[in-house]
Protein backbone atom coordinates (compact mmCIF):
# COMPACT_ATOMS: atom_id res chain seq x y z
CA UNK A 1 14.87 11.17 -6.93
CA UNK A 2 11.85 10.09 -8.68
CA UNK A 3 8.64 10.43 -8.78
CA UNK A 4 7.45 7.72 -10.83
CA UNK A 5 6.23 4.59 -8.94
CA UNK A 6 8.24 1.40 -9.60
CA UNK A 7 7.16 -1.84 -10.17
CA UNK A 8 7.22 -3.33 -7.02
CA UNK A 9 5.03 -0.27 -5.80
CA UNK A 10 2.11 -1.02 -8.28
CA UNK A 11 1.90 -4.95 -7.42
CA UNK A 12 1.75 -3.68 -3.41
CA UNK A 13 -0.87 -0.83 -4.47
CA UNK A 14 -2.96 -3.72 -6.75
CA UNK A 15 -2.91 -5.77 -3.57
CA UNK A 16 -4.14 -3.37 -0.96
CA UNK A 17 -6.54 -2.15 -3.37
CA UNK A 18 -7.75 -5.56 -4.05
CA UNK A 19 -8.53 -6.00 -0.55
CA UNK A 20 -10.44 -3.09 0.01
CA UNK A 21 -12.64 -3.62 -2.44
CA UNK A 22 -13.55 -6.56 -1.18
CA UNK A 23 -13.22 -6.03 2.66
CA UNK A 24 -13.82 -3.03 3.20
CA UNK A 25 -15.32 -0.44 0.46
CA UNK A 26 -16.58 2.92 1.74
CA UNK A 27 -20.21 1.49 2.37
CA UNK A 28 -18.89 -1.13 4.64
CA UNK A 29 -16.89 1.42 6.49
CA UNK A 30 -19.42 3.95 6.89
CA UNK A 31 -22.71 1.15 8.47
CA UNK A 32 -19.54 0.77 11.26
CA UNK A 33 -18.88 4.36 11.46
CA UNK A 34 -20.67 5.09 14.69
CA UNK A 35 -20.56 1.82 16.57
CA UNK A 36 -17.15 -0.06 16.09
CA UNK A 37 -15.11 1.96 13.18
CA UNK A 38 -11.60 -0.13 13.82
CA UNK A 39 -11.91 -3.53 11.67
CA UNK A 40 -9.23 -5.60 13.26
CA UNK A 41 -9.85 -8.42 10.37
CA UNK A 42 -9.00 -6.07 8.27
CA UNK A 43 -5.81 -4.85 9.81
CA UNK A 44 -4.69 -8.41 10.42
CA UNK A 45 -5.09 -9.45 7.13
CA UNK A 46 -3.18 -6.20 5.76
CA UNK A 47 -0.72 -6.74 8.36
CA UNK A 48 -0.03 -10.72 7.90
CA UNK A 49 -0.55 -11.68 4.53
CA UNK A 50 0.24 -8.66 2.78
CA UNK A 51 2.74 -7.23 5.08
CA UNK A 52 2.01 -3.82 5.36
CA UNK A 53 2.57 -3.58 9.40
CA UNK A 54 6.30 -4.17 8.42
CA UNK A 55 7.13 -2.22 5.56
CA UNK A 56 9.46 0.08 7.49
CA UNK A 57 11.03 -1.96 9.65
CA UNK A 58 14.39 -3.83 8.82
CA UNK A 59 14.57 -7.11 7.37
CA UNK A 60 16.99 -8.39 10.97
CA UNK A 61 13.70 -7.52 12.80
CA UNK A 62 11.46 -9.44 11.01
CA UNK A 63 10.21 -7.21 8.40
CA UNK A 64 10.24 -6.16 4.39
CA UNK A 65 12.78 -2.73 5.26
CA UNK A 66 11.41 -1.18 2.62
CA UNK A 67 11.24 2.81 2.19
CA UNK A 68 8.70 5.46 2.97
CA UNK A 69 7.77 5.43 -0.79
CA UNK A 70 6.11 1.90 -0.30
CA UNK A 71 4.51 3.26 2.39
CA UNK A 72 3.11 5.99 0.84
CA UNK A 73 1.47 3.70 -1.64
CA UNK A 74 -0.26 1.95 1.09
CA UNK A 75 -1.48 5.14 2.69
CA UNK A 76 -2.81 6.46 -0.51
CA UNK A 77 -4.51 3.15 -1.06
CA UNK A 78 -6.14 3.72 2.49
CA UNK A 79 -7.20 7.12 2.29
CA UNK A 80 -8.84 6.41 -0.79
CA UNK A 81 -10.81 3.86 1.33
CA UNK A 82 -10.96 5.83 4.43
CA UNK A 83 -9.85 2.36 6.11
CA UNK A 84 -10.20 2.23 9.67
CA UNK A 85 -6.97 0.56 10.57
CA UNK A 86 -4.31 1.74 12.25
CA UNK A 87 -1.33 2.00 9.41
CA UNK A 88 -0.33 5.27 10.33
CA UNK A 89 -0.75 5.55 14.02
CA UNK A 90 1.34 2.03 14.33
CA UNK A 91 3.31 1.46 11.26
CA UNK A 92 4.24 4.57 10.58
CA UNK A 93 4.52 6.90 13.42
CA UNK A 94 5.29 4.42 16.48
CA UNK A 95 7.07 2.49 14.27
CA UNK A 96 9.35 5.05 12.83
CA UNK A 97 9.93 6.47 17.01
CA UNK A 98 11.15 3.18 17.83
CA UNK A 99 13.67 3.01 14.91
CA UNK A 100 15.04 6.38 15.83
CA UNK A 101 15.36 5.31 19.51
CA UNK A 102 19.00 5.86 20.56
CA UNK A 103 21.06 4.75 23.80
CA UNK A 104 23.32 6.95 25.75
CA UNK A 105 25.43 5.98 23.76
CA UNK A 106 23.81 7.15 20.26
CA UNK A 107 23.74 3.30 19.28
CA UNK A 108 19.71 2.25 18.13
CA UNK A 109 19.19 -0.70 20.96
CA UNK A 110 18.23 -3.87 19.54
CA UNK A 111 16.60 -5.16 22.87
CA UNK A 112 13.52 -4.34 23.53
CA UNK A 113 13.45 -2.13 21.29
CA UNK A 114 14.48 -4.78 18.52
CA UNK A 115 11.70 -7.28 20.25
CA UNK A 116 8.81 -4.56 19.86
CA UNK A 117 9.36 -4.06 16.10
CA UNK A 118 9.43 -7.89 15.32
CA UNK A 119 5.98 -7.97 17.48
CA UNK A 120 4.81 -4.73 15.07
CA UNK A 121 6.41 -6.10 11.74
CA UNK A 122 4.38 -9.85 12.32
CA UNK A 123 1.42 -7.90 13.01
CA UNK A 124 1.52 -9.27 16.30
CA UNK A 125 0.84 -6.56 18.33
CA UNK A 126 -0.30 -2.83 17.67
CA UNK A 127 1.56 0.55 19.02
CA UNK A 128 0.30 3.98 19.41
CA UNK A 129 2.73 7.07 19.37
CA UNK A 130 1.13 8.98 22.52
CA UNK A 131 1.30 12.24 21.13
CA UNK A 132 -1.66 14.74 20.06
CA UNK A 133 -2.37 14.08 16.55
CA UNK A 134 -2.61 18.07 16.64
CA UNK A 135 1.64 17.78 17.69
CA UNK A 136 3.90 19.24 14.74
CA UNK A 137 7.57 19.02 14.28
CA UNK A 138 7.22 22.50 14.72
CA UNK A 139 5.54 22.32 18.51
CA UNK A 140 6.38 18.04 19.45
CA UNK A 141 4.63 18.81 22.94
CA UNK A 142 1.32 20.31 21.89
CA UNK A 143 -1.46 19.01 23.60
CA UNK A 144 0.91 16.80 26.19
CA UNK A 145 1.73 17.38 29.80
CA UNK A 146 3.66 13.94 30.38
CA UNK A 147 6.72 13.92 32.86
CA UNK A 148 8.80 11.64 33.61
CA UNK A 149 10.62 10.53 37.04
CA UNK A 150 12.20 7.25 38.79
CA UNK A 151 10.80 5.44 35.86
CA UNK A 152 6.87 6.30 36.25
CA UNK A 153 5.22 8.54 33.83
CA UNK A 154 2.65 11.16 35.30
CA UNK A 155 0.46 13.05 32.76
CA UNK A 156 -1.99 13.68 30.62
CA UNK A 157 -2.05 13.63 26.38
CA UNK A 158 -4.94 14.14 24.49
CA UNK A 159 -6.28 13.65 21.28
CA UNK A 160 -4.19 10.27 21.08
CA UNK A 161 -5.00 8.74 17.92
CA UNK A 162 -4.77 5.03 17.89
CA UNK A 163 -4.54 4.10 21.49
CA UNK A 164 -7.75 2.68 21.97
CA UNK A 165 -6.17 -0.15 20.14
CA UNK A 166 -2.76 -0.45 21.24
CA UNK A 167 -0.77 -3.17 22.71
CA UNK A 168 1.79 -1.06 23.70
CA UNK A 169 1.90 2.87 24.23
CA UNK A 170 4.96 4.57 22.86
CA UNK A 171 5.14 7.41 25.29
CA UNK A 172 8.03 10.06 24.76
CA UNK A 173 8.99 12.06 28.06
CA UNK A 174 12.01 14.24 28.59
CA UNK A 175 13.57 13.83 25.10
CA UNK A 176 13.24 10.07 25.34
CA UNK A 177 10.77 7.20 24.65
CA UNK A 178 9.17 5.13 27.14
CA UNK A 179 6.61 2.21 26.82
CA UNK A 180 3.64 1.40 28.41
CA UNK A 181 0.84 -0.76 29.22
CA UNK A 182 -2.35 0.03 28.33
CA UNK A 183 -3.90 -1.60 30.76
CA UNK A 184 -2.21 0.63 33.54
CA UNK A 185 -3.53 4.17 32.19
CA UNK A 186 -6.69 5.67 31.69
CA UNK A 187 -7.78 5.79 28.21
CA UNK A 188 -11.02 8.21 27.67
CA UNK A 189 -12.73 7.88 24.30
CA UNK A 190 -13.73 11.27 23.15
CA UNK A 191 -15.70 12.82 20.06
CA UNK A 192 -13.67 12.82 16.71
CA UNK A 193 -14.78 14.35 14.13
CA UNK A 194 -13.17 12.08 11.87
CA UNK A 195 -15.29 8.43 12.78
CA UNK A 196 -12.92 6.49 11.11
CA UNK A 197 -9.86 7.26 12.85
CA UNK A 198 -10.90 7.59 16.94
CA UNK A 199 -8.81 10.20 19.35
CA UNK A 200 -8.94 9.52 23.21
CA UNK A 201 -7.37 10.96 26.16
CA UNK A 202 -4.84 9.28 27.56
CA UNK A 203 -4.37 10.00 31.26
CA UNK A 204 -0.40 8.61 33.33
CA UNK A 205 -1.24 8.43 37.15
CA UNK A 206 2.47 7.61 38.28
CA UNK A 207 2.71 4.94 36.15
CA UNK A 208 5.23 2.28 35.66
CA UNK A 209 7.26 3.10 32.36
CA UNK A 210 10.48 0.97 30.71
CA UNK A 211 12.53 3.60 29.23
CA UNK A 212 13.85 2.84 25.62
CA UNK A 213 15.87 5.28 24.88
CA UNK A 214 16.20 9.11 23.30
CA UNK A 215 14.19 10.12 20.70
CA UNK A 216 13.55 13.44 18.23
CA UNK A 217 10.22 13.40 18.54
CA UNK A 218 10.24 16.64 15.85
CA UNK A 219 11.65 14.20 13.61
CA UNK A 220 9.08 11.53 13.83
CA UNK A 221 6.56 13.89 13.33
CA UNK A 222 8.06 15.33 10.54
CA UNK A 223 8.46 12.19 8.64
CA UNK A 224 4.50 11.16 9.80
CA UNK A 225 3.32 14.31 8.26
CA UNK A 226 5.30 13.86 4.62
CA UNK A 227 3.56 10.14 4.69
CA UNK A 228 0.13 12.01 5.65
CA UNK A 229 0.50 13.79 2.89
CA UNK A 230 -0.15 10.73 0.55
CA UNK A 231 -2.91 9.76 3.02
CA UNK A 232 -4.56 12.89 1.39
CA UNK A 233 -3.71 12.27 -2.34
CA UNK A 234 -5.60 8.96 -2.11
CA UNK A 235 -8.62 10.93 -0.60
CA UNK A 236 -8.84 13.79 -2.99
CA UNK A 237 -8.24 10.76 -5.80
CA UNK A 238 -11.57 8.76 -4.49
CA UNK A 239 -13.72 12.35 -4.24
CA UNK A 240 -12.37 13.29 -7.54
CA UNK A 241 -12.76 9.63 -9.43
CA UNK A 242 -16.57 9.47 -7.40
CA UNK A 243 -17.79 12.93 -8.44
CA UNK A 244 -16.26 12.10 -12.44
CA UNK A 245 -18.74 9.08 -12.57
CA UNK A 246 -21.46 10.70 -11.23
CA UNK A 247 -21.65 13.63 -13.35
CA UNK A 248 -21.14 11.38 -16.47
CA UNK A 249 -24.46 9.85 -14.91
CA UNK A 250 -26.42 12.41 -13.59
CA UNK A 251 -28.63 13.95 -15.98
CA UNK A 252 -30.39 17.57 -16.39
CA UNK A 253 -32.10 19.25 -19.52
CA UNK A 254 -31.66 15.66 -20.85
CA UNK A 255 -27.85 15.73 -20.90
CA UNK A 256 -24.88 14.61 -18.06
CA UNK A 257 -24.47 17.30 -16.15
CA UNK A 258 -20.73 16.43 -16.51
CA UNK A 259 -21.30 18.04 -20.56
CA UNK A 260 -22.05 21.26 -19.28
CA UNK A 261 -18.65 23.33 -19.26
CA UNK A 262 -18.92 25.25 -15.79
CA UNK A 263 -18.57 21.40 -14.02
CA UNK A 264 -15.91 20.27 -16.51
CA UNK A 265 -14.00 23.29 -15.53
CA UNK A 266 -14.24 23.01 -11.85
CA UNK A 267 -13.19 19.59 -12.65
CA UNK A 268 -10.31 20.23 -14.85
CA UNK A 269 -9.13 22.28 -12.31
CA UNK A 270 -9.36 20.47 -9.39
CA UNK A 271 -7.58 17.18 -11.38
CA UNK A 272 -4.69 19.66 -11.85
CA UNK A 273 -4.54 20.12 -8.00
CA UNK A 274 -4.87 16.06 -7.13
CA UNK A 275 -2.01 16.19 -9.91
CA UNK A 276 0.34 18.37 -7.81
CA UNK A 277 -0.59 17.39 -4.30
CA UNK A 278 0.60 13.49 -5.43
CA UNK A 279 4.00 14.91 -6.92
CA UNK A 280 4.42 16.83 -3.36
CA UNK A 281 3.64 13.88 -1.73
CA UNK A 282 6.16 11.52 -3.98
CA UNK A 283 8.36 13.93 -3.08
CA UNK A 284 7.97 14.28 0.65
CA UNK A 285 8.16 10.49 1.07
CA UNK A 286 11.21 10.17 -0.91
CA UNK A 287 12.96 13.13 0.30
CA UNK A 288 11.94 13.44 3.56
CA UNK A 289 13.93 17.02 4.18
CA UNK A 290 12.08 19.39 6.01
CA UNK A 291 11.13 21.85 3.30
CA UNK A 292 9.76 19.04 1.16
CA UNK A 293 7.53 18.09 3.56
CA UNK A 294 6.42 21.69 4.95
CA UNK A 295 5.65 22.11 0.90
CA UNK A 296 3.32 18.90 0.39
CA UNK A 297 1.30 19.33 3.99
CA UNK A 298 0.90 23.10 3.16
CA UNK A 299 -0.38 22.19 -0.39
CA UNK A 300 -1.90 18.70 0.12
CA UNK A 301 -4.14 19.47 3.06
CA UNK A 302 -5.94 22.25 1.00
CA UNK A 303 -6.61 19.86 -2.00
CA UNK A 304 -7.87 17.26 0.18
CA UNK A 305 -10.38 19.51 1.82
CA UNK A 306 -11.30 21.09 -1.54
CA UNK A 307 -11.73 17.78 -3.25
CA UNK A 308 -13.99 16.65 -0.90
CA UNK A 309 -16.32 19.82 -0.72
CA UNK A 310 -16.11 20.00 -4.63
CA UNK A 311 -17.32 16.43 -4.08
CA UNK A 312 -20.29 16.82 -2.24
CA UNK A 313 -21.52 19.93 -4.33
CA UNK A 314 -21.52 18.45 -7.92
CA UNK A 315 -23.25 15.47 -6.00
CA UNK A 316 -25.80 17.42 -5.26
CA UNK A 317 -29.30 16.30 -2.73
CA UNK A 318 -27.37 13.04 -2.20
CA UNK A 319 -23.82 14.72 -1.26
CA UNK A 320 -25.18 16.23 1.67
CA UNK A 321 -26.67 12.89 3.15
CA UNK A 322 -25.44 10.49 5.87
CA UNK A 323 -26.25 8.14 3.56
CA UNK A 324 -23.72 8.74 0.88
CA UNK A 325 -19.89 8.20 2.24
CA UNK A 326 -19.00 11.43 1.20
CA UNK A 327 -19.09 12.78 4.10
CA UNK A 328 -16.39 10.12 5.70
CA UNK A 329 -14.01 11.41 3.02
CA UNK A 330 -14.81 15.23 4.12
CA UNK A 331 -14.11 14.43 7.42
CA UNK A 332 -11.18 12.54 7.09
CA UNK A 333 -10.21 15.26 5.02
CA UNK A 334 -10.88 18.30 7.65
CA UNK A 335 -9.30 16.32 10.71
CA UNK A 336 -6.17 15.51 8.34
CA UNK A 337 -5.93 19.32 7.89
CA UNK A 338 -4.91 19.73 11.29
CA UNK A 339 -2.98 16.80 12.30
CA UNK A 340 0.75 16.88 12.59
CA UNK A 341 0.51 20.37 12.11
CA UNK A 342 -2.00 23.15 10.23
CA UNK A 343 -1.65 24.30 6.91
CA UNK A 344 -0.30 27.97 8.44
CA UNK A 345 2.39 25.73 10.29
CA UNK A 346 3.68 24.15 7.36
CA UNK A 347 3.43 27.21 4.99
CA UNK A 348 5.53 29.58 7.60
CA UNK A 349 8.05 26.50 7.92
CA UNK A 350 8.29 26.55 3.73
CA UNK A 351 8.86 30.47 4.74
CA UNK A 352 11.39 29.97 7.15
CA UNK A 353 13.48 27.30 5.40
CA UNK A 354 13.70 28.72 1.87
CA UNK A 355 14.29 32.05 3.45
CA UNK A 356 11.11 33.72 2.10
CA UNK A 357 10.71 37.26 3.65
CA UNK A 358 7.25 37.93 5.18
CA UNK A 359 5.09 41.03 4.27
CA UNK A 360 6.58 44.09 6.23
């Protein structure tokens, strides 16, 4: 394993990068924070010319079967943007449920199942997992009261991120994964504190449902959360890179603020942090093992969060404005703290699985 990114990683980053800055820059984002935050221009042009919709899935269904390193890249790229697209809800998470979608058999089906990643990969359609982005591998049913019967789902899940988007709902029931229609369930915007990335209730009134298959729904989760984890790197990067320029800018006592040695310190020290929380995150996306990613979301969420408040102090007046985007990267930040499990879950998981005793 290595931690290093290759070649082919940089070119992808350069490209999605590219394309933020020019589409979509944290100004942009935040004057369509509170009306319309999803930019489906944006997505389809990430998704179709670039490719990023398919990185996961294989080549036989249409897309680039890459691994969850190359998809890490492109999540660190969008955090640093706070892009509102939906990358991880669809590309990663519902994306990754289908692939691990088994028969009664234990054979993947390459049906529907098969025809639903080809629609993802082309960026033809859109999925949402329906899970609560507060789920963890460690409790998969948090926040979800779904059942299934005779092939119609009854139910409500909430804090769905993603599904006010969807094509297709990716609803898991029972141990296994069913899909959905939008159109036949209720879904019920409600307040997130993260603008960019919307959470609604979804509510299954003996719906019709195709069942798909069985699923480990722990597992999904578990490999969302090591990708979140480089979701969080690229927003501690842009508070940390944002708050370096200022201070070399900002001047008091006719000197940068940045040349007095109580803000180099607090910088020096949170660089050190971004510094670990991307080698936890290299190595949760290309490990993947349980304890690798319990480490990097148990580390990672606490840098993110600290970035971002380290952020909006040096900025000073401005910081603490609607005006400035810090406050999209703060947010992002906090709501990423909980989702697919809290810092606590992760860190008595890292317990658990290196066989740490705890305090008597």
């Amino acid at each position: 394993m290595t931690l290093l990114y290759s070649e082919v990683e940089e070119e992808l980053r350069s490209a999605v990068r590219g394309l933020l800055a020019d589409r979509c820059p944290p100004a942009a984002v935040l004057r369509r924070a509170e009306s319309d935050p999803h930019d489906p221009a944006l997505w389809k042009t990430l998704a179709g010319e670039i490719g990023v919709a398919g990185l996961l899935v294989p080549q036989e269904y249409g897309g680039a079967g890459a691994s969850a390193s190359e998809a890490a890249v492109v999540l660190e790229e969008l955090g640093r943007g706070v892009a509102p697209v939906p990358f991880l809800t669809s590309a990663v998470l519902a994306t990754r449920a289908l692939l691990d979608v088994c028969d009664d058999t234990g054979e993947p089906r390459a049906g529907l199942v098969g025809e639903l990643l080809g629609r993802l990969a082309e960026g033809r359609a859109t999925a949402a997992l329906a899970v609560s982005l507060t789920a963890s591998p460690y409790q998969p049913g948090r926040g979800s009261s779904v059942t299934a019967r005779a092939g119609r789902l009854s139910g409500t899940v909430s804090g769905v991120a993603g599904a006010a988007v969807a094509d297709v709902l990716l609803v898991p029931a029972g141990g296994e994964l069913h899909t959905v229609d939008p159109a036949a369930v209720r879904i019920e915007a409600v307040p997130s504190f993260d603008l960019t990335r919307p959470v609604a209730t979804v509510t299954f009134a003996d719906v019709p449902a195709t069942r798909l298959g069985a699923v480990d729904l722990a597992a999904v989760l578990r490999f969302g959360a090591g990708l979140l984890a480089s979701e969080q790197v690229g927003v501690a990067e842009w508070c940390l890179d944002a708050t370096l320029a200022h201070v070399r800018e900002r001047r008091q006592f006719a000197r940068p603020i940045g040349s007095f040695q109580a803000v180099k310190h607090r910088l020096a020290d949170l660089w050190l942090d971004v510094v670990r929380a991307r080698a936890a995150a290299r190595a949760a996306a290309a490990d993947g093992s349980a304890l690798t990613v319990a480490v990097a979301q148990a580390w990672n969420s606490g840098v993110a969060v600290l970035a971002a408040e380290e952020a909006v102090q040096l900025h000073g007046g401005i910081g603490m404005t609607w005006e400035h985007p810090l406050h999209l990267f703060l947010k992002r930040a906090k709501a990423a703290e909980i989702a697919l499990g809290t810092p606590g879950d992760h860190r008595a998981a890292v317990a658990s699985l290196a066989d740490v005793p705890g305090p008597e």
